[in-house]
N, C-alpha and C. Protein backbone atom coordinates (compact mmCIF):
# COMPACT_ATOMS: atom_id res chain seq x y z
N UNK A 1 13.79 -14.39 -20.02
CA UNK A 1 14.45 -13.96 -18.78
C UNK A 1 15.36 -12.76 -19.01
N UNK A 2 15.91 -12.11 -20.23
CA UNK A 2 16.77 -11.22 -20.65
C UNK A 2 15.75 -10.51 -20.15
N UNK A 3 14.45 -10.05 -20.59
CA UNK A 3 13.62 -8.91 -20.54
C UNK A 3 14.34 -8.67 -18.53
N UNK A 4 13.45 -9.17 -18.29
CA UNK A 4 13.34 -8.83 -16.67
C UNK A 4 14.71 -8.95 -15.99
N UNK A 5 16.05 -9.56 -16.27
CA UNK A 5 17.26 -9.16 -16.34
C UNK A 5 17.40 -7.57 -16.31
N UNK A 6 17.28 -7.45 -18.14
CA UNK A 6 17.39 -5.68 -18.19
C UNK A 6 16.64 -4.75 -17.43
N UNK A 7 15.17 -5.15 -17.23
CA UNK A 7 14.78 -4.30 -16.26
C UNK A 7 15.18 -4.10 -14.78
N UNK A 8 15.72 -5.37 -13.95
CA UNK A 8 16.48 -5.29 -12.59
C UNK A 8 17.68 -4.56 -12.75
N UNK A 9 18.20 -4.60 -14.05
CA UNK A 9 19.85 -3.94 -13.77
C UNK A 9 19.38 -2.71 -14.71
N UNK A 10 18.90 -2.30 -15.34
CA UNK A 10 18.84 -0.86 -16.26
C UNK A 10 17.64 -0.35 -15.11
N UNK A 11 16.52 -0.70 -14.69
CA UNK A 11 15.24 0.37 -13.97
C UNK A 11 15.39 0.06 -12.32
N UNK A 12 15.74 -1.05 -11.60
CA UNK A 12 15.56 -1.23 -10.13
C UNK A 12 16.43 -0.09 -9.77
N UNK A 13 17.22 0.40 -10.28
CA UNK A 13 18.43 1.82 -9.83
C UNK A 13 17.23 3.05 -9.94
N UNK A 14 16.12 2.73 -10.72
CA UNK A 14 16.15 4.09 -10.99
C UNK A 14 14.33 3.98 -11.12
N UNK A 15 13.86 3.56 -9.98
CA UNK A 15 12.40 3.30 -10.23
C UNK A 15 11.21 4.41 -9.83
N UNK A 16 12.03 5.80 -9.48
CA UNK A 16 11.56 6.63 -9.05
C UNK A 16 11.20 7.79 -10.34
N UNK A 17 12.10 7.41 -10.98
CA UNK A 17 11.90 8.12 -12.90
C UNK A 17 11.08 7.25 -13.19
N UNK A 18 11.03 5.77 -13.33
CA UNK A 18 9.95 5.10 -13.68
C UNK A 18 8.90 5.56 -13.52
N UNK A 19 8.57 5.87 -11.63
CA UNK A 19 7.51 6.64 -11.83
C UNK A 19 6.85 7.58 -12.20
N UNK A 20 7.72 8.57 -12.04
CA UNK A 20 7.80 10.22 -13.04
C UNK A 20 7.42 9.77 -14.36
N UNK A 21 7.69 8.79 -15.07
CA UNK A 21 7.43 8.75 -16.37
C UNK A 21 6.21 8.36 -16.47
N UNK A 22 5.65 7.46 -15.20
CA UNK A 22 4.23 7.35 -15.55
C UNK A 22 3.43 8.12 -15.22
N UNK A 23 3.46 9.32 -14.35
CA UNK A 23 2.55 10.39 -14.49
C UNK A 23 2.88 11.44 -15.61
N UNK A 24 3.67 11.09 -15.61
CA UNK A 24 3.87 12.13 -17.15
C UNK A 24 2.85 11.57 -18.61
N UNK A 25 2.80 10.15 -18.39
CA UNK A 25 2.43 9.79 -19.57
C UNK A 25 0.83 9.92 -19.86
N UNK A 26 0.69 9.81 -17.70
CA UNK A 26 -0.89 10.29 -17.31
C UNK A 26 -1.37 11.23 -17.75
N UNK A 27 -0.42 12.26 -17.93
CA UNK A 27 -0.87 13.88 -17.50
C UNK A 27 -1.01 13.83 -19.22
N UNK A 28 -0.12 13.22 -20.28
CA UNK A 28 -0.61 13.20 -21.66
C UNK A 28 -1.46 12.82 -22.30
N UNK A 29 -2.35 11.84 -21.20
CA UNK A 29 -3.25 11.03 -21.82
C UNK A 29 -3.14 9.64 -22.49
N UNK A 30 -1.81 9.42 -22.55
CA UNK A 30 -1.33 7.95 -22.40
C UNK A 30 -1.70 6.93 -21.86
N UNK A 31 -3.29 6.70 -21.89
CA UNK A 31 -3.28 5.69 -20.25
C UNK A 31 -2.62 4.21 -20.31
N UNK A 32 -2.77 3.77 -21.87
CA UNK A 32 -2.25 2.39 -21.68
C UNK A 32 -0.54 2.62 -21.91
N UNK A 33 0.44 3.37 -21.95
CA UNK A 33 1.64 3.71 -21.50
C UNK A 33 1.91 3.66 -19.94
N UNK A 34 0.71 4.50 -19.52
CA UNK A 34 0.79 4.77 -18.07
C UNK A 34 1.24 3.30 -17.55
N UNK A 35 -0.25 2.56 -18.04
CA UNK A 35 -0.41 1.55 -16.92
C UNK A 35 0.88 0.45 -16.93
N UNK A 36 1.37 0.83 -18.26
CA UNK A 36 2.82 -0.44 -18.18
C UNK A 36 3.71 0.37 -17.29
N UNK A 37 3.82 1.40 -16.92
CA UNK A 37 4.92 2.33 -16.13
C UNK A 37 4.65 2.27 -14.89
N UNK A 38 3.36 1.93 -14.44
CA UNK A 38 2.44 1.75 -13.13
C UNK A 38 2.91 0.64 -13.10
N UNK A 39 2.86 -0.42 -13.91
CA UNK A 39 3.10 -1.69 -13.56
C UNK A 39 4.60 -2.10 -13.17
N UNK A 40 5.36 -1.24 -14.14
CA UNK A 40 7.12 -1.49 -13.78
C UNK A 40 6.94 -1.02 -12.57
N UNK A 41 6.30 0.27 -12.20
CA UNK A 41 7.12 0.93 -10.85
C UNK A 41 6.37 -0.03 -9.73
N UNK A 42 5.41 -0.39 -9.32
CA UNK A 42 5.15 -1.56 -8.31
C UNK A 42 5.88 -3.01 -8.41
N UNK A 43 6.30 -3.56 -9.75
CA UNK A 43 7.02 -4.51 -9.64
C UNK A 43 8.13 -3.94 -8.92
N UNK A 44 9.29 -2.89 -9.46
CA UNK A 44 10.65 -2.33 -8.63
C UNK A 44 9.88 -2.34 -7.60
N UNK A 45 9.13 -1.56 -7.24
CA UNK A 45 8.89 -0.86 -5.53
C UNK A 45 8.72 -2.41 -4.60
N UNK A 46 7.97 -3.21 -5.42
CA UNK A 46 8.15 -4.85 -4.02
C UNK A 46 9.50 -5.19 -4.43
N UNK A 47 10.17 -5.41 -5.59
CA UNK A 47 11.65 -5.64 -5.28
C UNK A 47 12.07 -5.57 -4.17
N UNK A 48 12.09 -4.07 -4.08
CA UNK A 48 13.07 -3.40 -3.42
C UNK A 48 12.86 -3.52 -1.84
N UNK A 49 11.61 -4.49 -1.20
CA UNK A 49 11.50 -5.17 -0.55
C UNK A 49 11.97 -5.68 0.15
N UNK A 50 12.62 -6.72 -0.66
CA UNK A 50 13.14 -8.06 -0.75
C UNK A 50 14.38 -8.05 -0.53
N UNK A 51 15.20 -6.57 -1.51
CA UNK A 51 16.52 -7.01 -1.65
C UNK A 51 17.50 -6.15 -0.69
């Protein structure tokens, strides 16, 4: 539960760099980087839903 703690209070502020980081990682050819950065930024983005 620490993990996803740190991610609500260190990335839900800031899930819009999250995403920037995952096209960045696209545009490097990173895809399996990407897709964990794809995956943070849709987890924040339904958060932010909710809260």
């Amino acid at each position: 539960m620490e993990i996803v703690q740190y991610i609500q209070d260190k990335l839900y502020r800031n899930f819009k760099e999250v995403r920037l980081a995952s096209l960045c990682l696209l545009k490097a050819g990173d895809r399996n980087m990407y897709l964990v950065f794809h995956f943070l930024y849709l987890v924040l983005k339904g958060q932010g839903n909710f809260i």
